[in-house]
N, C-alpha and C. Protein backbone atom coordinates (compact mmCIF):
# COMPACT_ATOMS: atom_id res chain seq x y z
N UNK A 1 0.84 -1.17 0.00
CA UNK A 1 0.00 0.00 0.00
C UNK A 1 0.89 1.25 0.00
N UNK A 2 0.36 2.44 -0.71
CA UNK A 2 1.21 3.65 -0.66
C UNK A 2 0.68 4.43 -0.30
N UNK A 3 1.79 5.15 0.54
CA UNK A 3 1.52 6.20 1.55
C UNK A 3 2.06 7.42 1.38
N UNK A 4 2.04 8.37 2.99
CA UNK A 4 2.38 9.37 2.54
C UNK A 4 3.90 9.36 2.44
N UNK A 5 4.19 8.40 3.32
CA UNK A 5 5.51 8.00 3.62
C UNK A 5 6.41 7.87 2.70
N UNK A 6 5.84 6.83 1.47
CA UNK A 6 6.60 6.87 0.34
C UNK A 6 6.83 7.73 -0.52
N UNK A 7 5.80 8.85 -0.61
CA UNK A 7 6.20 10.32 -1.15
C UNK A 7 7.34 11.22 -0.87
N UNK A 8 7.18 10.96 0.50
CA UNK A 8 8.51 11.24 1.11
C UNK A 8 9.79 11.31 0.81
N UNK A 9 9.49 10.20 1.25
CA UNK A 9 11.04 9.35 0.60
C UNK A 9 11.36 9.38 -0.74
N UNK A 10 10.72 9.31 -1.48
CA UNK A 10 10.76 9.79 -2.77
C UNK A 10 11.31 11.17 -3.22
N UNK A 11 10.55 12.35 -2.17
CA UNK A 11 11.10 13.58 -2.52
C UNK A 11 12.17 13.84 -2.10
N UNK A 12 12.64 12.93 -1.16
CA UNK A 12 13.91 13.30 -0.32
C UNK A 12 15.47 12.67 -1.13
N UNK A 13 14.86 11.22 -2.06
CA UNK A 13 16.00 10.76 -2.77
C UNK A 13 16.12 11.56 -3.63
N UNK A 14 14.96 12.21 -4.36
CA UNK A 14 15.35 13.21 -5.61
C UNK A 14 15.69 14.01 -5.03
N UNK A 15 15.84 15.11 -4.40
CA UNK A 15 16.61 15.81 -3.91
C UNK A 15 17.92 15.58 -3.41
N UNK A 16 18.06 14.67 -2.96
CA UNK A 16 19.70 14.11 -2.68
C UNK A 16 20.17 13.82 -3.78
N UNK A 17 19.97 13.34 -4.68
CA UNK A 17 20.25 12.72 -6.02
C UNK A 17 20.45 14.22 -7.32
N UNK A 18 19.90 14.99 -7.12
CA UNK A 18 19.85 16.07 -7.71
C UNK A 18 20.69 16.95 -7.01
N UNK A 19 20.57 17.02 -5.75
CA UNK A 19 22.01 17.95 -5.04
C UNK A 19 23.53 16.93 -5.11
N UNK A 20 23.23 15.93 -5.67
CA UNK A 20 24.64 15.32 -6.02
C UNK A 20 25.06 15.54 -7.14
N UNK A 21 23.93 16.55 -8.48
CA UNK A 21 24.08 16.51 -9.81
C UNK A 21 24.26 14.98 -10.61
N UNK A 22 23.15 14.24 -10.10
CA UNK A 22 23.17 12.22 -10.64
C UNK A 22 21.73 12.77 -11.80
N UNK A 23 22.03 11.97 -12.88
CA UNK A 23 20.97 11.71 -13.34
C UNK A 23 20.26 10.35 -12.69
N UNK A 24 18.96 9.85 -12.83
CA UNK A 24 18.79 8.86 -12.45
C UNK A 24 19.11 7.30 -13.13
N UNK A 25 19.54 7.97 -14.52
CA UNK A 25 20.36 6.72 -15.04
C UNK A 25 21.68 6.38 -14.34
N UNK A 26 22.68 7.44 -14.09
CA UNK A 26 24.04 7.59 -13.33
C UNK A 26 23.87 6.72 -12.05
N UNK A 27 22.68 7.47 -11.22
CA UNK A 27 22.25 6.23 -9.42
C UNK A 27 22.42 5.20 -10.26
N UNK A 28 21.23 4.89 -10.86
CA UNK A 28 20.74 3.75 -11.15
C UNK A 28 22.34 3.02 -11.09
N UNK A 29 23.11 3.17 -12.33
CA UNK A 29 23.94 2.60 -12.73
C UNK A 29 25.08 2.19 -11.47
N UNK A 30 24.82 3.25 -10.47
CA UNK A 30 25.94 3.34 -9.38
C UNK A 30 25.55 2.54 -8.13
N UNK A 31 24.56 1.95 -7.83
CA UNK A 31 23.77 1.20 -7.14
C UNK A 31 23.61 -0.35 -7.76
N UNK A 32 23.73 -0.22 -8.95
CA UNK A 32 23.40 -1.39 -9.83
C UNK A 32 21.95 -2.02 -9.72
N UNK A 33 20.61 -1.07 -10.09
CA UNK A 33 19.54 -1.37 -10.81
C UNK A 33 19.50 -0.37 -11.71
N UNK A 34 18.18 -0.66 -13.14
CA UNK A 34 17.61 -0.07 -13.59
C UNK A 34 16.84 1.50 -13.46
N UNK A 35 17.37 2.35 -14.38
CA UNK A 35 16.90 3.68 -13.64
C UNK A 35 15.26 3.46 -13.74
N UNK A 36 14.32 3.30 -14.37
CA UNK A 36 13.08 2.75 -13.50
C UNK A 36 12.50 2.46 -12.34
N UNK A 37 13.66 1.81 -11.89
CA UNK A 37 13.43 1.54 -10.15
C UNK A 37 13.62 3.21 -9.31
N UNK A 38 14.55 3.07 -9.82
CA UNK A 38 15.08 5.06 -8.95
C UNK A 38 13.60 5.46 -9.80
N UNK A 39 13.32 6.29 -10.68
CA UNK A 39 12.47 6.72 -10.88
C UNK A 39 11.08 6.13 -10.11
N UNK A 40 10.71 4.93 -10.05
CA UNK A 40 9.38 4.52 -9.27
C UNK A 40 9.63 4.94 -7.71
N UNK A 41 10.68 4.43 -7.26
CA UNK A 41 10.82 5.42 -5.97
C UNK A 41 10.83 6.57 -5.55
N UNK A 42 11.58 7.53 -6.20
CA UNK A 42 11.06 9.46 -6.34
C UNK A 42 9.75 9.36 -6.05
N UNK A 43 8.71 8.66 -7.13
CA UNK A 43 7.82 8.80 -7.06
C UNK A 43 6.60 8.59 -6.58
N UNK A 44 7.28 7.52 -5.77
CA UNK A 44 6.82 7.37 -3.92
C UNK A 44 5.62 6.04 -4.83
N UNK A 45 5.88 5.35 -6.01
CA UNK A 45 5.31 4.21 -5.94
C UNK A 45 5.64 2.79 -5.73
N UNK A 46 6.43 2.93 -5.05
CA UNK A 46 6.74 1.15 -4.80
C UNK A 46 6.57 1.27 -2.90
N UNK A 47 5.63 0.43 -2.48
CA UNK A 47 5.28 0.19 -1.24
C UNK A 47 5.97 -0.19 -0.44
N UNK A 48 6.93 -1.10 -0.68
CA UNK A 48 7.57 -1.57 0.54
C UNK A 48 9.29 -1.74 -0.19
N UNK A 49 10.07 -0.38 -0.25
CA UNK A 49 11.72 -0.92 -0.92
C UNK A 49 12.00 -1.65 -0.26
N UNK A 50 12.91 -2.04 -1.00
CA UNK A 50 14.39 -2.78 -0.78
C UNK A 50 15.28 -1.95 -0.03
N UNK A 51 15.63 -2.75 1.37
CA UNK A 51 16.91 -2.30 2.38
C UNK A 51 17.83 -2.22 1.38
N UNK A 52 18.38 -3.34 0.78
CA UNK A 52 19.59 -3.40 0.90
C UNK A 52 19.65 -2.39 -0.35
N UNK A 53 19.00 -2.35 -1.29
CA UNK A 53 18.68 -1.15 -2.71
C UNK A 53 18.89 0.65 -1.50
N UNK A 54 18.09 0.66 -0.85
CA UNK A 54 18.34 1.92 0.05
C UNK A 54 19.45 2.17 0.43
N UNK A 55 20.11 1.00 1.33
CA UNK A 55 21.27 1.49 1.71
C UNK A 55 22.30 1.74 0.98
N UNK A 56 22.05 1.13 -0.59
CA UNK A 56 23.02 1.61 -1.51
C UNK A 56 22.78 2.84 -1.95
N UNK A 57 21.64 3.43 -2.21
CA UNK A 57 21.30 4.51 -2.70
C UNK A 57 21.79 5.75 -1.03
N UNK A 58 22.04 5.30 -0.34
CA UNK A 58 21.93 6.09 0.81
C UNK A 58 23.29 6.15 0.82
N UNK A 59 24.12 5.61 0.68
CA UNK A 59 25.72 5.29 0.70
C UNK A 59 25.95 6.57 -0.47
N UNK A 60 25.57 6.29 -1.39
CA UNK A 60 25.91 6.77 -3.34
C UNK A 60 25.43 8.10 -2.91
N UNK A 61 24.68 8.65 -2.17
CA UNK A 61 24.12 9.48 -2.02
C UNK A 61 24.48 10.37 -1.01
N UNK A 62 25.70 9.82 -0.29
CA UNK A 62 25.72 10.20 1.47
C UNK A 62 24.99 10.92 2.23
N UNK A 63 23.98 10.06 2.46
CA UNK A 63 22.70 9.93 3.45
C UNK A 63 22.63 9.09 4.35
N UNK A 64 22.37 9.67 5.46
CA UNK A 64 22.04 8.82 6.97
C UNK A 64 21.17 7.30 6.42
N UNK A 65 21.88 6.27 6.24
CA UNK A 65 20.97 4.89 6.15
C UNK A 65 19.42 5.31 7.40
N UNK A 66 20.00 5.54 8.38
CA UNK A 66 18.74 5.68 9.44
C UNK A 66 17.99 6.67 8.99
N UNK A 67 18.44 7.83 8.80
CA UNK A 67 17.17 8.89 8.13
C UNK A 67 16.22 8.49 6.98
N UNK A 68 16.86 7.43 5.75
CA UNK A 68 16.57 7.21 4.84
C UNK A 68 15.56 5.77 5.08
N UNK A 69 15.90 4.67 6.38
CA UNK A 69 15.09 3.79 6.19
C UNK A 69 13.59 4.59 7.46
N UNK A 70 13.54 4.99 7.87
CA UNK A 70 12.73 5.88 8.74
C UNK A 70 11.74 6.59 7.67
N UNK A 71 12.18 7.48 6.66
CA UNK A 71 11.70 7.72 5.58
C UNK A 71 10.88 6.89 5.01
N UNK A 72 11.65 5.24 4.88
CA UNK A 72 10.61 4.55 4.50
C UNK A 72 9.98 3.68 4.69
N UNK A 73 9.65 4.18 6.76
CA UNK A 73 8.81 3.60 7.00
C UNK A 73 9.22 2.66 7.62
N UNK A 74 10.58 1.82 7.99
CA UNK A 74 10.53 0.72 8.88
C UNK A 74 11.30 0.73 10.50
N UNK A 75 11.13 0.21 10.89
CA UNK A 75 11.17 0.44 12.43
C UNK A 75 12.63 0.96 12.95
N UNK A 76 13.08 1.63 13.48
CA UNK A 76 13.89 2.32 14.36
C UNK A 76 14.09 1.45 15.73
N UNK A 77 15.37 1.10 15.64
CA UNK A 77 15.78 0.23 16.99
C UNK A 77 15.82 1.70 18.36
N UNK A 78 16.25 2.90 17.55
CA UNK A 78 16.20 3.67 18.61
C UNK A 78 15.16 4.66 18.97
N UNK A 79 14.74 4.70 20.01
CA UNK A 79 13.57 5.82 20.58
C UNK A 79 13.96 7.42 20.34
N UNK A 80 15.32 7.67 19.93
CA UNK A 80 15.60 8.83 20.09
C UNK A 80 14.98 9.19 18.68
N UNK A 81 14.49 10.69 19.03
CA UNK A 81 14.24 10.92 17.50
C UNK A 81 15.20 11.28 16.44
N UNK A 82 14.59 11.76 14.96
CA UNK A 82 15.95 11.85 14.07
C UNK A 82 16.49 13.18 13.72
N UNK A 83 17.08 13.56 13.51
CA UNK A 83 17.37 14.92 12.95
C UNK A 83 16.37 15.71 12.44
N UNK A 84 16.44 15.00 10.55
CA UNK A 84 15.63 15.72 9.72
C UNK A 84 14.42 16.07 10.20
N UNK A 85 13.53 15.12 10.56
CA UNK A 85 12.15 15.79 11.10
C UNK A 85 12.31 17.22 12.19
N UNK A 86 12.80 17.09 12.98
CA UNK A 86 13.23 18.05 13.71
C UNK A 86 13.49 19.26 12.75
N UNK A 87 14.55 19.28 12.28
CA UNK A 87 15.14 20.17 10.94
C UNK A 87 13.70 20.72 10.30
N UNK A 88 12.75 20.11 9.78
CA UNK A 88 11.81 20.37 8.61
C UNK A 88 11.05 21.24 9.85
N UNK A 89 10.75 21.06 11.20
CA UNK A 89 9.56 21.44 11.98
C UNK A 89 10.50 22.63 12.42
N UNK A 90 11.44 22.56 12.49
CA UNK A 90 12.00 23.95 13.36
C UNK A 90 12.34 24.82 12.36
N UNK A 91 12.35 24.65 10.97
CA UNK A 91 12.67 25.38 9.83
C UNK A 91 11.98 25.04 8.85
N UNK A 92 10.78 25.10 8.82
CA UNK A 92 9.62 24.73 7.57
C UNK A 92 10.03 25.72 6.53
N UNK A 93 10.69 26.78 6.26
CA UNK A 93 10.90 27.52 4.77
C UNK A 93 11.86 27.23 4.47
N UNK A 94 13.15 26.03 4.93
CA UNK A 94 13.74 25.58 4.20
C UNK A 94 13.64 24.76 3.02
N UNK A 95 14.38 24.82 1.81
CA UNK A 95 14.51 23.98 0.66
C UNK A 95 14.84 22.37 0.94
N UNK A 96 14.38 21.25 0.51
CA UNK A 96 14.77 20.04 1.37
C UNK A 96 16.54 20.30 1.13
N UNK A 97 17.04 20.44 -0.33
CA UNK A 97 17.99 20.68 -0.58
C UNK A 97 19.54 21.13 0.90
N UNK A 98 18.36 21.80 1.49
CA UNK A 98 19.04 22.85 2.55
C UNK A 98 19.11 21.46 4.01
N UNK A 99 17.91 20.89 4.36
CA UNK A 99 17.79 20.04 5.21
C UNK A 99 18.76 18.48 4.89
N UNK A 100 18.78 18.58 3.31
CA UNK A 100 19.93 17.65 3.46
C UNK A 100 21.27 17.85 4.09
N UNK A 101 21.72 18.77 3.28
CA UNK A 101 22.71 19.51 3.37
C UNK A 101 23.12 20.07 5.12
N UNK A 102 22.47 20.24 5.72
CA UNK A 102 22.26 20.13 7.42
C UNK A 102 22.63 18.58 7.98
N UNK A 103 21.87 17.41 7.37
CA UNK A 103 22.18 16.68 8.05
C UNK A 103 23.22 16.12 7.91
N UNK A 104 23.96 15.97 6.36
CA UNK A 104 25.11 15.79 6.09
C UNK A 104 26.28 16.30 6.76
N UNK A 105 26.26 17.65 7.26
CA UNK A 105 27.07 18.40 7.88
C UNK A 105 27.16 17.43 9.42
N UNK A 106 25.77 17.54 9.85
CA UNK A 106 25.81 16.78 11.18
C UNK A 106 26.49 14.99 11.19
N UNK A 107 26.61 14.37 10.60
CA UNK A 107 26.81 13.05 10.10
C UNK A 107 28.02 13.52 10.01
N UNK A 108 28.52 14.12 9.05
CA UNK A 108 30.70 14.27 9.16
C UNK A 108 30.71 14.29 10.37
N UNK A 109 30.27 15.46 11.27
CA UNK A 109 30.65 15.61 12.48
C UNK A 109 30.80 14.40 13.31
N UNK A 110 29.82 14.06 13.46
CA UNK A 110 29.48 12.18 14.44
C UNK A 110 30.52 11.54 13.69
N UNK A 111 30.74 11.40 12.37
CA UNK A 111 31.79 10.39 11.93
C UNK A 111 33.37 10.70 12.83
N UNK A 112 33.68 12.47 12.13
CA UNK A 112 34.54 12.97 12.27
C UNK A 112 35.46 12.70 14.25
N UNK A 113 34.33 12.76 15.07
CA UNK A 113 34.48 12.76 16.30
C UNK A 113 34.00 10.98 17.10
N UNK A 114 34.18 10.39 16.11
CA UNK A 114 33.48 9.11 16.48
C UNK A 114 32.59 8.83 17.62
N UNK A 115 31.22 9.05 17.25
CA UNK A 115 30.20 9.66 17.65
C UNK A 115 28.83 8.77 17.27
N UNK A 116 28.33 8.20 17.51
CA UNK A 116 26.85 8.11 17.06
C UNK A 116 25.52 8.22 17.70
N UNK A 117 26.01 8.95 18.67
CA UNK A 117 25.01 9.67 20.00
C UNK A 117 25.07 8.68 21.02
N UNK A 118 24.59 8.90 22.04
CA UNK A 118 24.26 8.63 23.29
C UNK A 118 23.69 6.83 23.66
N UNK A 119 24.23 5.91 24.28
CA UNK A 119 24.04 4.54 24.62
C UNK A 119 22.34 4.90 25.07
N UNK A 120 21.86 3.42 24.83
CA UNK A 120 20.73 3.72 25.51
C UNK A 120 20.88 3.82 27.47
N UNK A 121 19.79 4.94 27.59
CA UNK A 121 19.77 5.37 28.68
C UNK A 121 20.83 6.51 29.30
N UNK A 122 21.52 6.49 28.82
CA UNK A 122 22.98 7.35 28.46
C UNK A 122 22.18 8.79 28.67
N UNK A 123 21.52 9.05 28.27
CA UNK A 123 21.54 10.21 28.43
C UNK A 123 20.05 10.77 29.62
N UNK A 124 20.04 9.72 30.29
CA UNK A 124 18.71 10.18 31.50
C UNK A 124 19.23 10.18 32.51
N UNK A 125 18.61 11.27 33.67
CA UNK A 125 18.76 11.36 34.33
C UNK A 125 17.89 10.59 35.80
């Protein structure tokens, strides 16, 4: 079934994919499927992707795997919330372009400082 969810995600790969300057033949080719598939996903019609297709496109793309499978929809081992949503609600006149580009910045950082936030419980008092 398709949702709003997959629209989403859809608008969010074309935009990553387009702020990388990729055609969707180029992903396609760099992921190794058919640009069809990238195109049905933009377009938020395929119901349930492929992990392991995401995480390539999320890699090719350098995008948070977690922002990107959250996007589409499948479960989060962690309670903490994610960036981007945050990002879109505290700055709704941003371009997604701009919210990528934010979280990417934040992601070097966590890499840069070997970092991937807080253990569970880690951070309660």
């Amino acid at each position: 079934m398709l949702t709003t969810r997959s629209h989403e995600l859809g608008a969010r790969l074309r935009a990553a994919r387009e702020d990388a300057k990729l055609s969707t033949r180029e992903l396609a080719a760099a992921v190794g499927v058919n640009s069809s598939q990238i195109s049905r996903l933009e377009r938020g019609t395929v119901g349930s992707p492929n992990i392991e297709l995401l995480s390539r496109i999320a890699s090719t793309l350098h995008l948070s795997l977690a922002s990107v499978l959250d996007h589409a929809g499948f479960p989060m081992h962690r309670e903490l919330p994610h960036l981007v949503p945050y990002l879109r609600e505290r700055y709704p006149e941003l371009p997604e372009a701009a919210v990528i580009e934010m979280e990417r910045y934040f992601d070097r950082i966590a890499r840069d400082y070997g970092t991937s936030g807080p253990a569970a419980k880690e951070d309660e008092t």
